[in-house]
ModelCIF file with pLDDT and N, C-alpha, C, O atoms, coordinates in Angstrom:
data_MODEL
#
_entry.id   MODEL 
#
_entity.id                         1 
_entity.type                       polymer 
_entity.pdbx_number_of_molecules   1 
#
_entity_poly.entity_id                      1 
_entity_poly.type                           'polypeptide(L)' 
_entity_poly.nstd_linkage                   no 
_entity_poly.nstd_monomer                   no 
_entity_poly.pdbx_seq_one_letter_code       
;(UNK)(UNK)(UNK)(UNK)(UNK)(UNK)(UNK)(UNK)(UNK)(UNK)(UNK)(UNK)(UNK)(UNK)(UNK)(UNK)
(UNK)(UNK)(UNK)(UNK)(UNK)(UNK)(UNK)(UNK)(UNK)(UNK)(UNK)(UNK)(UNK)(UNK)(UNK)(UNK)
(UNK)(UNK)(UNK)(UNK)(UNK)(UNK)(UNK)(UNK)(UNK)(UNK)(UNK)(UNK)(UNK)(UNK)(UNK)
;
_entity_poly.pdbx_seq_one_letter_code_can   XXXXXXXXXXXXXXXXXXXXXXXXXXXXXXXXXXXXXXXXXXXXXXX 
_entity_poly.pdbx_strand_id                 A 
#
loop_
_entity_poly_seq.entity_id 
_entity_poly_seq.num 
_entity_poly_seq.mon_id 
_entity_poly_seq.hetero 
1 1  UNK n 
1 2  UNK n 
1 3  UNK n 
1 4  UNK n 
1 5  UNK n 
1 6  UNK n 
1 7  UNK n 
1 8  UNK n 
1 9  UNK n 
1 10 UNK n 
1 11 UNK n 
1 12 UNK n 
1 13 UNK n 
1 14 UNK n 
1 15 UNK n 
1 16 UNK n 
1 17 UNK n 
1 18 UNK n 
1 19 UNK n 
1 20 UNK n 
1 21 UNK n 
1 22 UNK n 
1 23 UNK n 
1 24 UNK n 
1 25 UNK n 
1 26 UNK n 
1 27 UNK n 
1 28 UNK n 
1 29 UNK n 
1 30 UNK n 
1 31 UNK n 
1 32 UNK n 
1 33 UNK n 
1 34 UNK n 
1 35 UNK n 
1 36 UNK n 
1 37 UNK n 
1 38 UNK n 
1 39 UNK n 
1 40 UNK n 
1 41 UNK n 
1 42 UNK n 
1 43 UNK n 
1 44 UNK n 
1 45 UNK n 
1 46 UNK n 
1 47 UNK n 
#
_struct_asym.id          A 
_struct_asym.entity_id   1 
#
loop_
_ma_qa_metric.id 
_ma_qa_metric.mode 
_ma_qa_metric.name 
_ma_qa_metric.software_group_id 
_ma_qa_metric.type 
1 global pLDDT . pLDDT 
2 local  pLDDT . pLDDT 
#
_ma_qa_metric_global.metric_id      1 
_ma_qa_metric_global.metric_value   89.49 
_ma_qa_metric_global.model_id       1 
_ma_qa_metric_global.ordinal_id     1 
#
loop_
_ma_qa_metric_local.label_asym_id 
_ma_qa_metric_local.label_comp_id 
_ma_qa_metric_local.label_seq_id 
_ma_qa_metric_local.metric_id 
_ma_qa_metric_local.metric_value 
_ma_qa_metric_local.model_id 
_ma_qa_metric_local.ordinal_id 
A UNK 1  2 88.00 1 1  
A UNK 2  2 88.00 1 2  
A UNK 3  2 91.00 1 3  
A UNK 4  2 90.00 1 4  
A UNK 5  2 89.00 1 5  
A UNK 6  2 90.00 1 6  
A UNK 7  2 90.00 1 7  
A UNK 8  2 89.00 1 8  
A UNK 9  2 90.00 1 9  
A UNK 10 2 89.00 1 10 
A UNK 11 2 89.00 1 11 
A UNK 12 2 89.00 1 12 
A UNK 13 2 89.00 1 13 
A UNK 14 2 87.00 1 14 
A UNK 15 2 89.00 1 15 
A UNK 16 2 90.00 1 16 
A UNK 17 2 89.00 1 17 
A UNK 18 2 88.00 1 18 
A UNK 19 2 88.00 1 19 
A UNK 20 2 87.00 1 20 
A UNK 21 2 85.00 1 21 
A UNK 22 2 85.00 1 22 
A UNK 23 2 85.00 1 23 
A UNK 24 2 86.00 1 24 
A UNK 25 2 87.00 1 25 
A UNK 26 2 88.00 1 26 
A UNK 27 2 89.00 1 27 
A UNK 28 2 90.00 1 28 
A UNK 29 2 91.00 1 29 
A UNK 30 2 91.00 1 30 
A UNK 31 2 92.00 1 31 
A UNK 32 2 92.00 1 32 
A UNK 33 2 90.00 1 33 
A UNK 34 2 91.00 1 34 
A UNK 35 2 91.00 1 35 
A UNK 36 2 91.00 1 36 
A UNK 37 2 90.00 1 37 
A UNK 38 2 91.00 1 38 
A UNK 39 2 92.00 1 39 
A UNK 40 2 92.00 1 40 
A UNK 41 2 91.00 1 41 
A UNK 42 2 91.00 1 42 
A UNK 43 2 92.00 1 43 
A UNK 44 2 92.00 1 44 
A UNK 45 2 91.00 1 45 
A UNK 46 2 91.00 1 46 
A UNK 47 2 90.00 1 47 
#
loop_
_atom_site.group_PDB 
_atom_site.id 
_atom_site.type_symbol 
_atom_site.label_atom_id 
_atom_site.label_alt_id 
_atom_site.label_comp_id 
_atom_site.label_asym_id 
_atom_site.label_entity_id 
_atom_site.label_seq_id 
_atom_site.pdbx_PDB_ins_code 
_atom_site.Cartn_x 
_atom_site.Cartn_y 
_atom_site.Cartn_z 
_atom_site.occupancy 
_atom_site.B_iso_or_equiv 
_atom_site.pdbx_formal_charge 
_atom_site.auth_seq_id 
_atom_site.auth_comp_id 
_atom_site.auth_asym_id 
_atom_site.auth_atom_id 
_atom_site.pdbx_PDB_model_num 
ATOM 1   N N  . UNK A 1 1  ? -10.708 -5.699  12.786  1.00 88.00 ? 1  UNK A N  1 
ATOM 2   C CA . UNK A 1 1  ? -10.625 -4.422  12.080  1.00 88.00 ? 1  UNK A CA 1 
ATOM 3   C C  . UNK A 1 1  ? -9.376  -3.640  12.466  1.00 88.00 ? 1  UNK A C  1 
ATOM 4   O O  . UNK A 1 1  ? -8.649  -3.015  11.693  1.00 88.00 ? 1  UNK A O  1 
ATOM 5   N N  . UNK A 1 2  ? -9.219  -3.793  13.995  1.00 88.00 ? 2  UNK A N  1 
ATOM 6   C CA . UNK A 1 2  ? -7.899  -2.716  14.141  1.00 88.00 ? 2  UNK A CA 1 
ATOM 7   C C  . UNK A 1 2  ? -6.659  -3.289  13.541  1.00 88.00 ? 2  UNK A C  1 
ATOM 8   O O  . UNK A 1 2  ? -5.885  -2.572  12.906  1.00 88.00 ? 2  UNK A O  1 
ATOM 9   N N  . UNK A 1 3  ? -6.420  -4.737  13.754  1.00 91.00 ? 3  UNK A N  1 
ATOM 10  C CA . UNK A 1 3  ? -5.335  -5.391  12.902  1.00 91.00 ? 3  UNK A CA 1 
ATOM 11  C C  . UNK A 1 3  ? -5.350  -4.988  11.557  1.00 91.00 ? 3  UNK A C  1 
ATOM 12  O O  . UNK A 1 3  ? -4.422  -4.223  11.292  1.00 91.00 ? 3  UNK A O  1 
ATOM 13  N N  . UNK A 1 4  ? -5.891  -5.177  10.881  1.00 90.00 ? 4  UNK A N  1 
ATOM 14  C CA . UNK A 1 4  ? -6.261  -4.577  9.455   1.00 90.00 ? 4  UNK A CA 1 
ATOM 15  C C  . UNK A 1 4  ? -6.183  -3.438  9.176   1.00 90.00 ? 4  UNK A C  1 
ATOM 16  O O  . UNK A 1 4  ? -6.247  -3.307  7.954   1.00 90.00 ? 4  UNK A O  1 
ATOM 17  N N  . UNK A 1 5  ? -6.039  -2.202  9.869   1.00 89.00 ? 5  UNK A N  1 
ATOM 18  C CA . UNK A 1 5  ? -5.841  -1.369  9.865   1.00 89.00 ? 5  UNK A CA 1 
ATOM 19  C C  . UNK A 1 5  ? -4.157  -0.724  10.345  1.00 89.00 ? 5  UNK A C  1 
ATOM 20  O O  . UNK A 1 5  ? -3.422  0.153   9.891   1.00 89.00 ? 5  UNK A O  1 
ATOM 21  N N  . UNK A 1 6  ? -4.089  -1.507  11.265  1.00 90.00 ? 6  UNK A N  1 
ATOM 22  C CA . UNK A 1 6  ? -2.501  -1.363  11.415  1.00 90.00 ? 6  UNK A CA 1 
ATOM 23  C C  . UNK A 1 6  ? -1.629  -1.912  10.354  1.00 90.00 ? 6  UNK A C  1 
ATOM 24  O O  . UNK A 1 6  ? -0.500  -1.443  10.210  1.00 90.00 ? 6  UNK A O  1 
ATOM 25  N N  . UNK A 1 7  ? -2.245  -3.269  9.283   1.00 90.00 ? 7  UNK A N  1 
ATOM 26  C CA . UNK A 1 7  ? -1.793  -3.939  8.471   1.00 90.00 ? 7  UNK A CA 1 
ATOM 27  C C  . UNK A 1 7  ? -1.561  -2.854  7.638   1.00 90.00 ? 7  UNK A C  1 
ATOM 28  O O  . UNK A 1 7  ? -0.371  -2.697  7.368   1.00 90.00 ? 7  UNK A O  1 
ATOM 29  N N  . UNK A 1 8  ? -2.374  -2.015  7.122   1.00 89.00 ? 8  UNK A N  1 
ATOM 30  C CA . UNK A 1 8  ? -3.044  -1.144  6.162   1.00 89.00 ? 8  UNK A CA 1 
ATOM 31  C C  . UNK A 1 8  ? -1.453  -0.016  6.129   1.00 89.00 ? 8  UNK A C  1 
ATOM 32  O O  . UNK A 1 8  ? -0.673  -0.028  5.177   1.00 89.00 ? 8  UNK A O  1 
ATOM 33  N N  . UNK A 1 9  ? -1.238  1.033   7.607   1.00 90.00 ? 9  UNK A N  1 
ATOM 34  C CA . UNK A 1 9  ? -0.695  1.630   7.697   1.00 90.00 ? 9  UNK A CA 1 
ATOM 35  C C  . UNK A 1 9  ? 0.766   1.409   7.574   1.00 90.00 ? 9  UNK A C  1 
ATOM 36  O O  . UNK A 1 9  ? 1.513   2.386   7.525   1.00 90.00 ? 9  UNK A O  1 
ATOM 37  N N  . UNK A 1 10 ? 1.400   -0.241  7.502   1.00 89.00 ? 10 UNK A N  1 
ATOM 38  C CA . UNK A 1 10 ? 2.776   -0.394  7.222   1.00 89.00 ? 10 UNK A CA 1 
ATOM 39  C C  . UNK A 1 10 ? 2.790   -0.827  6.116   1.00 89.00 ? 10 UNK A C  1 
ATOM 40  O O  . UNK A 1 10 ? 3.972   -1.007  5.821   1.00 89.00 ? 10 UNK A O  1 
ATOM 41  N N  . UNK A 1 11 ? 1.802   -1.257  4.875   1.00 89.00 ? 11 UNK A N  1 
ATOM 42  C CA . UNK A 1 11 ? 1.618   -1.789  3.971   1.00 89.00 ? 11 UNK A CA 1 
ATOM 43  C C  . UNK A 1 11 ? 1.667   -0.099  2.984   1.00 89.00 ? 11 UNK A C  1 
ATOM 44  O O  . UNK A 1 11 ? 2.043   -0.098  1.811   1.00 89.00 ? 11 UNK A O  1 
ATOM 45  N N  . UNK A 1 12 ? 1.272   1.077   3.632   1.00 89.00 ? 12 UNK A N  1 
ATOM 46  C CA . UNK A 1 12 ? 1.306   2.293   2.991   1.00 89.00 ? 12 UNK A CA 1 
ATOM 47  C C  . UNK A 1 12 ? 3.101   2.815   3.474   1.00 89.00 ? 12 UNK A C  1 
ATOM 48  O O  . UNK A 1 12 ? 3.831   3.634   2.916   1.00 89.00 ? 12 UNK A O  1 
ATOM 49  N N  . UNK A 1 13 ? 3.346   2.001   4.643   1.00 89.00 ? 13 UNK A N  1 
ATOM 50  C CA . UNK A 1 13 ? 4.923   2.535   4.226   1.00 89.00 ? 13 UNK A CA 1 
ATOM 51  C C  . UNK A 1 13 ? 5.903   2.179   3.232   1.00 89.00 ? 13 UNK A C  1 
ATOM 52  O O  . UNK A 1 13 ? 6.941   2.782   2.961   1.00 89.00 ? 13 UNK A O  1 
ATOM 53  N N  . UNK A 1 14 ? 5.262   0.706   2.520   1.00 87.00 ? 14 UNK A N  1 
ATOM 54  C CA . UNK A 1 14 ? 6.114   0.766   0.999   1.00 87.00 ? 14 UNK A CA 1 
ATOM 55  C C  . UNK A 1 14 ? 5.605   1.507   0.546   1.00 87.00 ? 14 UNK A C  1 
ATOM 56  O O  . UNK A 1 14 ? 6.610   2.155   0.253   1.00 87.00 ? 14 UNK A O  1 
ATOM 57  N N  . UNK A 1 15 ? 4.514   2.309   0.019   1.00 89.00 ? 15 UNK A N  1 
ATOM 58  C CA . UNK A 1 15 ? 4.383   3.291   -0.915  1.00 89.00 ? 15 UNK A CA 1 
ATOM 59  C C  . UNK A 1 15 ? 5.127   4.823   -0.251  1.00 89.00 ? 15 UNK A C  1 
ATOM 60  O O  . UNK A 1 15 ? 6.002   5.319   -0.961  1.00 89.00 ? 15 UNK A O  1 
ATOM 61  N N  . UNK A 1 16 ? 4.927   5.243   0.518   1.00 90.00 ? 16 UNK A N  1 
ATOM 62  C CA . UNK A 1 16 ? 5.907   6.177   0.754   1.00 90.00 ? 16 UNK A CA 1 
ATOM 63  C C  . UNK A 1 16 ? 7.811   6.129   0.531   1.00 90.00 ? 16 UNK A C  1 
ATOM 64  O O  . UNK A 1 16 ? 8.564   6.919   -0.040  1.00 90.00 ? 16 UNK A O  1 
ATOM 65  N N  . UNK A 1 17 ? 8.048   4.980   1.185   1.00 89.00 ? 17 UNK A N  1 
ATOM 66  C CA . UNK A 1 17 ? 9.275   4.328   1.149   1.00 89.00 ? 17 UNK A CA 1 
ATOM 67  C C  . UNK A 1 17 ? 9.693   4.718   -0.863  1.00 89.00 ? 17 UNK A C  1 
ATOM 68  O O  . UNK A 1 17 ? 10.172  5.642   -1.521  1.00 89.00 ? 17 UNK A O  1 
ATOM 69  N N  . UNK A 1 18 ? 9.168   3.432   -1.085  1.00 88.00 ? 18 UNK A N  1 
ATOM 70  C CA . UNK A 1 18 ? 8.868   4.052   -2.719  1.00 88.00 ? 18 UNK A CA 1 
ATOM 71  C C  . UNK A 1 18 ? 9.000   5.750   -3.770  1.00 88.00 ? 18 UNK A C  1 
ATOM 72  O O  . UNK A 1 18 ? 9.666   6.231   -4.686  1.00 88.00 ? 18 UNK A O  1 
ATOM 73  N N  . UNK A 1 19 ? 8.007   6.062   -2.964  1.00 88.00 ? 19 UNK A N  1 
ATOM 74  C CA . UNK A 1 19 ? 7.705   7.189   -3.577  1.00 88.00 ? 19 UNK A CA 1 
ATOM 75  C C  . UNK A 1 19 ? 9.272   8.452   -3.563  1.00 88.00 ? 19 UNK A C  1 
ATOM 76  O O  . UNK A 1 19 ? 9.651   9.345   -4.320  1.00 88.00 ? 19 UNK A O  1 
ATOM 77  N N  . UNK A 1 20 ? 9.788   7.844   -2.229  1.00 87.00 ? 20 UNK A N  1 
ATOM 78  C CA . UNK A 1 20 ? 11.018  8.844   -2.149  1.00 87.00 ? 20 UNK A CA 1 
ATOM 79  C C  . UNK A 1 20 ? 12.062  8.560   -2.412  1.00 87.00 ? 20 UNK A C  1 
ATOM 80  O O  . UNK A 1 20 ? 13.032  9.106   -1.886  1.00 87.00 ? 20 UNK A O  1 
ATOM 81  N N  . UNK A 1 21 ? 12.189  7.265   -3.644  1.00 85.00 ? 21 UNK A N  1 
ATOM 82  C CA . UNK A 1 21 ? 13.798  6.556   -4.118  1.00 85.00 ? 21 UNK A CA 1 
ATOM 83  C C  . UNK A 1 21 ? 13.532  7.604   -5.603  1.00 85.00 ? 21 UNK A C  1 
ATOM 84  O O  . UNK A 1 21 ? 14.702  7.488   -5.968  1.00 85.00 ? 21 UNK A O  1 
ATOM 85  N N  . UNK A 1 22 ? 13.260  7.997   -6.080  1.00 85.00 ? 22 UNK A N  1 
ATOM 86  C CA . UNK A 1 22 ? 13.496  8.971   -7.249  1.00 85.00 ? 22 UNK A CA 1 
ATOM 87  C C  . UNK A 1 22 ? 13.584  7.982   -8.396  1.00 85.00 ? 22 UNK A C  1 
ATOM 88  O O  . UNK A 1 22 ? 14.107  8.350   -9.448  1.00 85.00 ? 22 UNK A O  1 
ATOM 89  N N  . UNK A 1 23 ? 13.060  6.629   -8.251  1.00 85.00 ? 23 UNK A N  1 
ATOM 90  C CA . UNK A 1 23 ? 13.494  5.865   -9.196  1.00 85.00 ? 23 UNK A CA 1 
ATOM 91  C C  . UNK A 1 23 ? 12.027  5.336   -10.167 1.00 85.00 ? 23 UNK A C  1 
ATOM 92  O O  . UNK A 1 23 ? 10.906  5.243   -9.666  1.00 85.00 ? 23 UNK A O  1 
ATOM 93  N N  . UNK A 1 24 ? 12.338  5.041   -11.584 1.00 86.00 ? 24 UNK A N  1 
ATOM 94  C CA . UNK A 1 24 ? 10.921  4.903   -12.143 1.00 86.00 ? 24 UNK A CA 1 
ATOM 95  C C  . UNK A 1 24 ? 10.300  3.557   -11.522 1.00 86.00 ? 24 UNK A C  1 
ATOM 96  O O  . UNK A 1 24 ? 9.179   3.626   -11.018 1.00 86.00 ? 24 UNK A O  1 
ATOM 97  N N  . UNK A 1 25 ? 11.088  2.164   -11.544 1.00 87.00 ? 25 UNK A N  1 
ATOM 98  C CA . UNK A 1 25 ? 10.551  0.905   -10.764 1.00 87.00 ? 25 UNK A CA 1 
ATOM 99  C C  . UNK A 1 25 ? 10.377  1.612   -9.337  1.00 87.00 ? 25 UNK A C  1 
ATOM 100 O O  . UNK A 1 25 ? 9.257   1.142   -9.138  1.00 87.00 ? 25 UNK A O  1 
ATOM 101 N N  . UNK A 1 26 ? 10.564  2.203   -8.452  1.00 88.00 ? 26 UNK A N  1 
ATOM 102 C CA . UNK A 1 26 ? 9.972   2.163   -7.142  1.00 88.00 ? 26 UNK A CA 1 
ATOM 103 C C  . UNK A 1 26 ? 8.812   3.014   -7.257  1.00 88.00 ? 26 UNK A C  1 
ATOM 104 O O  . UNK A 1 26 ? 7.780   2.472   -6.860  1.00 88.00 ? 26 UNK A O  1 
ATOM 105 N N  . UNK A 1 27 ? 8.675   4.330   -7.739  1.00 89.00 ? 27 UNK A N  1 
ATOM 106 C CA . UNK A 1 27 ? 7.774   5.290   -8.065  1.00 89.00 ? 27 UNK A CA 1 
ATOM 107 C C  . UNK A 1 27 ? 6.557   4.423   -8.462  1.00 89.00 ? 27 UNK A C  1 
ATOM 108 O O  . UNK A 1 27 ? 5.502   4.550   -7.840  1.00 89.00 ? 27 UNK A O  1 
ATOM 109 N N  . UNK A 1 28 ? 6.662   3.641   -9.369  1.00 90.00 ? 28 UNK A N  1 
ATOM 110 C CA . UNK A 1 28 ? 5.751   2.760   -10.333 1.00 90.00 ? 28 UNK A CA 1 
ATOM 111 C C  . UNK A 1 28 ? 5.039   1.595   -8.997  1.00 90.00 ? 28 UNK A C  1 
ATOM 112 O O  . UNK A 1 28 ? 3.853   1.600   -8.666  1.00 90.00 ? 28 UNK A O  1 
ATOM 113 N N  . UNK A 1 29 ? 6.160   0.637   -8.384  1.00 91.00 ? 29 UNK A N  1 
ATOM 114 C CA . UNK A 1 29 ? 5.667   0.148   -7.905  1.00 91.00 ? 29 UNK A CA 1 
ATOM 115 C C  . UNK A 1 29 ? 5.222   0.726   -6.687  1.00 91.00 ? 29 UNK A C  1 
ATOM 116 O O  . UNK A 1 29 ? 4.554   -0.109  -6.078  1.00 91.00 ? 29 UNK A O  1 
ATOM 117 N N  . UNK A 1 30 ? 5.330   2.059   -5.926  1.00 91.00 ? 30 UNK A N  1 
ATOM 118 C CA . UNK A 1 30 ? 4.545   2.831   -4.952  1.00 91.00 ? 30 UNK A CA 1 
ATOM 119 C C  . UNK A 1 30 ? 3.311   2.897   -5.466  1.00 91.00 ? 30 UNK A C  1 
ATOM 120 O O  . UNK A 1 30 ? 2.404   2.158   -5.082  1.00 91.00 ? 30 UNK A O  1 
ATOM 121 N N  . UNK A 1 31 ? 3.180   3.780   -6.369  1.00 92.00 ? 31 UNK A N  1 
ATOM 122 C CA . UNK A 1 31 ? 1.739   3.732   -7.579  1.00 92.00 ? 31 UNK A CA 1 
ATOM 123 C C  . UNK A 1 31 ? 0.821   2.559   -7.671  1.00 92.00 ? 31 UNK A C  1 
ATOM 124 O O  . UNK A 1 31 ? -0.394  2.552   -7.469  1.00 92.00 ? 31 UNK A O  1 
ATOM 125 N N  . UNK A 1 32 ? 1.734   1.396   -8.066  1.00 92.00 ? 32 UNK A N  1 
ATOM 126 C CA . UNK A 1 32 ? 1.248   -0.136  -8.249  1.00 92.00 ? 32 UNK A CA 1 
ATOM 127 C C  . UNK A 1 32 ? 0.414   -0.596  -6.848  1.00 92.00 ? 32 UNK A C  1 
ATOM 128 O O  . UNK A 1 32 ? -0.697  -1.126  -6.858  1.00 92.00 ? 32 UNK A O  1 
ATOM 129 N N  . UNK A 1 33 ? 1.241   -0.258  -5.592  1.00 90.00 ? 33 UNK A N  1 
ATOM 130 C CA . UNK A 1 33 ? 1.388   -0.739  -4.527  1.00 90.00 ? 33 UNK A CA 1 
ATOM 131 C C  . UNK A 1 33 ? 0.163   -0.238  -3.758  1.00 90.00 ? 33 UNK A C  1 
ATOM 132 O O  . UNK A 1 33 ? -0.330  -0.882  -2.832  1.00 90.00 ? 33 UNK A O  1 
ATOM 133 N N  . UNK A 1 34 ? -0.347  1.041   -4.221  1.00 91.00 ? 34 UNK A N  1 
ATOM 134 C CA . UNK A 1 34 ? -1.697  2.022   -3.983  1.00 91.00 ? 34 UNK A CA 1 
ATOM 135 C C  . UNK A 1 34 ? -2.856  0.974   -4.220  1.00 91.00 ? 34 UNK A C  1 
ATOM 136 O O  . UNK A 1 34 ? -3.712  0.402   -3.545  1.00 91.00 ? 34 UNK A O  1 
ATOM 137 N N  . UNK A 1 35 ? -2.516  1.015   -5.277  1.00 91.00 ? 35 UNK A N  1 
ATOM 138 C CA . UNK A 1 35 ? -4.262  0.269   -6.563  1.00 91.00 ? 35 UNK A CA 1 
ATOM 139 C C  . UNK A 1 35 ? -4.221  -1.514  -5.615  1.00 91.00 ? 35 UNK A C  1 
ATOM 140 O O  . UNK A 1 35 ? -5.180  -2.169  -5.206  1.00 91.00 ? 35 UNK A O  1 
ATOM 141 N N  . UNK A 1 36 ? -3.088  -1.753  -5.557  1.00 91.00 ? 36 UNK A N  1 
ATOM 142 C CA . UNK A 1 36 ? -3.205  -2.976  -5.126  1.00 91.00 ? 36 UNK A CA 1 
ATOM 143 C C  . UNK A 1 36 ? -3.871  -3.266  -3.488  1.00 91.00 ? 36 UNK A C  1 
ATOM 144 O O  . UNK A 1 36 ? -4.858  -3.924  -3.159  1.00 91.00 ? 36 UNK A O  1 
ATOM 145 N N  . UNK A 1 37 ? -2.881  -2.480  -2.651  1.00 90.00 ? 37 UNK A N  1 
ATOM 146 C CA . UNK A 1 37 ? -3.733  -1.886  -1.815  1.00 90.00 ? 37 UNK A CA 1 
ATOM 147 C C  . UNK A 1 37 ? -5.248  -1.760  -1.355  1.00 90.00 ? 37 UNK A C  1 
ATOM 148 O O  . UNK A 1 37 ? -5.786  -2.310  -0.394  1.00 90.00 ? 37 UNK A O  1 
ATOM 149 N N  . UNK A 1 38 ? -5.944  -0.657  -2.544  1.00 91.00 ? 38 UNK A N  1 
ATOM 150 C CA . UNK A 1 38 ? -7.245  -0.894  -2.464  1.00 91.00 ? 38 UNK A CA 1 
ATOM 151 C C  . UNK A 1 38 ? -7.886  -1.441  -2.584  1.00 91.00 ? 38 UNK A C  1 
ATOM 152 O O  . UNK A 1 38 ? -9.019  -1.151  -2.199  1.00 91.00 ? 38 UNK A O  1 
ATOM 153 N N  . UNK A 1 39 ? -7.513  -3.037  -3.423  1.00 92.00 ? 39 UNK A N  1 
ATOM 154 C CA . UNK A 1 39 ? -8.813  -3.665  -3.360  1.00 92.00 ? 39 UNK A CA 1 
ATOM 155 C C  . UNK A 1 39 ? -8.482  -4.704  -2.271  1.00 92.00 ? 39 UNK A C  1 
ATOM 156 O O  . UNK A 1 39 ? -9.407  -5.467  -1.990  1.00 92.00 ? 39 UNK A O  1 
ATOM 157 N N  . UNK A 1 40 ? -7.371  -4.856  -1.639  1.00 92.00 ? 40 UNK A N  1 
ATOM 158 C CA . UNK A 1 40 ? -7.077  -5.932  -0.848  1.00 92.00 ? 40 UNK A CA 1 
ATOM 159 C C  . UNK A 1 40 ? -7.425  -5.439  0.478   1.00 92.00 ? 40 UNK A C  1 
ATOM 160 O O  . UNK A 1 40 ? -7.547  -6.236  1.408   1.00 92.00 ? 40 UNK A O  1 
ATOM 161 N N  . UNK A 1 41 ? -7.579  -4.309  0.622   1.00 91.00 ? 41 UNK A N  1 
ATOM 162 C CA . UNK A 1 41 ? -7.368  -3.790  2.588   1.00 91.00 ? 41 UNK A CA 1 
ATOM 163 C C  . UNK A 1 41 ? -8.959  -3.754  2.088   1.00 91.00 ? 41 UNK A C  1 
ATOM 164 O O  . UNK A 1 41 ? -9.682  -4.124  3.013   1.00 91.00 ? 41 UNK A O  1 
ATOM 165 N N  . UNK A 1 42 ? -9.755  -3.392  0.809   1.00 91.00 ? 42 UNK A N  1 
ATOM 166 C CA . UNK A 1 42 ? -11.347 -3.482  0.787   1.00 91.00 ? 42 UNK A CA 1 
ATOM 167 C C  . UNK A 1 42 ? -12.045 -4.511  1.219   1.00 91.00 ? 42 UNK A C  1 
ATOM 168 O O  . UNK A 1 42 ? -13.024 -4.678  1.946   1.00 91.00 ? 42 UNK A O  1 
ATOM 169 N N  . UNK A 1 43 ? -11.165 -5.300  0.478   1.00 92.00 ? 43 UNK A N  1 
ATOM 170 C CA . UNK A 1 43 ? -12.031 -6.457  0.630   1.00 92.00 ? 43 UNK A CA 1 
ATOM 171 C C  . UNK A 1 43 ? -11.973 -7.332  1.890   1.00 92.00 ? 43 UNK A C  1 
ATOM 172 O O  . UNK A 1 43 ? -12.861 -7.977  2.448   1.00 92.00 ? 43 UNK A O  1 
ATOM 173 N N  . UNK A 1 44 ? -10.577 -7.158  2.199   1.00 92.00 ? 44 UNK A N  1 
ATOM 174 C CA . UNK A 1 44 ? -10.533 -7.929  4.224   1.00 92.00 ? 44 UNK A CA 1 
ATOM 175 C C  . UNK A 1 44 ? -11.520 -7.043  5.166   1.00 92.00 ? 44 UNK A C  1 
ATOM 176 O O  . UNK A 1 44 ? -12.095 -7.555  6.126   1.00 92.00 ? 44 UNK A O  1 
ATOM 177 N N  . UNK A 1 45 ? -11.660 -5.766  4.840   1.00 91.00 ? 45 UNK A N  1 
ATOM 178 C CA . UNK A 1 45 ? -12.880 -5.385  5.534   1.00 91.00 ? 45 UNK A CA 1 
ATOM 179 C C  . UNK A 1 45 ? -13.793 -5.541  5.322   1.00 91.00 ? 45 UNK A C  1 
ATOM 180 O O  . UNK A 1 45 ? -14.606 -5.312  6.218   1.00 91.00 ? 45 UNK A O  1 
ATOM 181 N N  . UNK A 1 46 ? -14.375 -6.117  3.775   1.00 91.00 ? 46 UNK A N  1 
ATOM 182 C CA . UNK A 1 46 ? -15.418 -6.689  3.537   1.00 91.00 ? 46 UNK A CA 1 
ATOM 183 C C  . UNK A 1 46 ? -16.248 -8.056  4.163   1.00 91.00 ? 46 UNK A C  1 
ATOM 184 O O  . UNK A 1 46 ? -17.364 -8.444  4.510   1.00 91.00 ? 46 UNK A O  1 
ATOM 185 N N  . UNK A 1 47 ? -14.534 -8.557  4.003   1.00 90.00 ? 47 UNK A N  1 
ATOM 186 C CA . UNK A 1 47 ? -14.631 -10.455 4.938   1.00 90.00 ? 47 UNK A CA 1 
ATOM 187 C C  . UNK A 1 47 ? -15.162 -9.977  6.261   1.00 90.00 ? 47 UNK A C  1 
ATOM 188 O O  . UNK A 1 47 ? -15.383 -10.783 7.164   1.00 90.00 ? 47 UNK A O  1 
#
């Protein structure tokens, strides 16, 4: 769990990273990078 969770927190630094290029592909894929995110960090805690 704590691995997964540290996974979690550098996996949210592309979406920040992202979020602050002012650009529509990075913005989008920060956005993208969220949704995708949730079901993948869900479901390894599910495993």
């Amino acid at each position: 769990k704590r691995l997964i969770a540290y996974s979690s927190i550098a996996h949210m630094g592309f979406v920040t990273l992202g979020t602050f290029m002012f650009t529509q592909q990075a913005m989008e894929g920060a956005l993208f990078g969220m949704i995708s995110h949730g079901f993948v960090a869900a479901a390894l805690f599910l495993c």
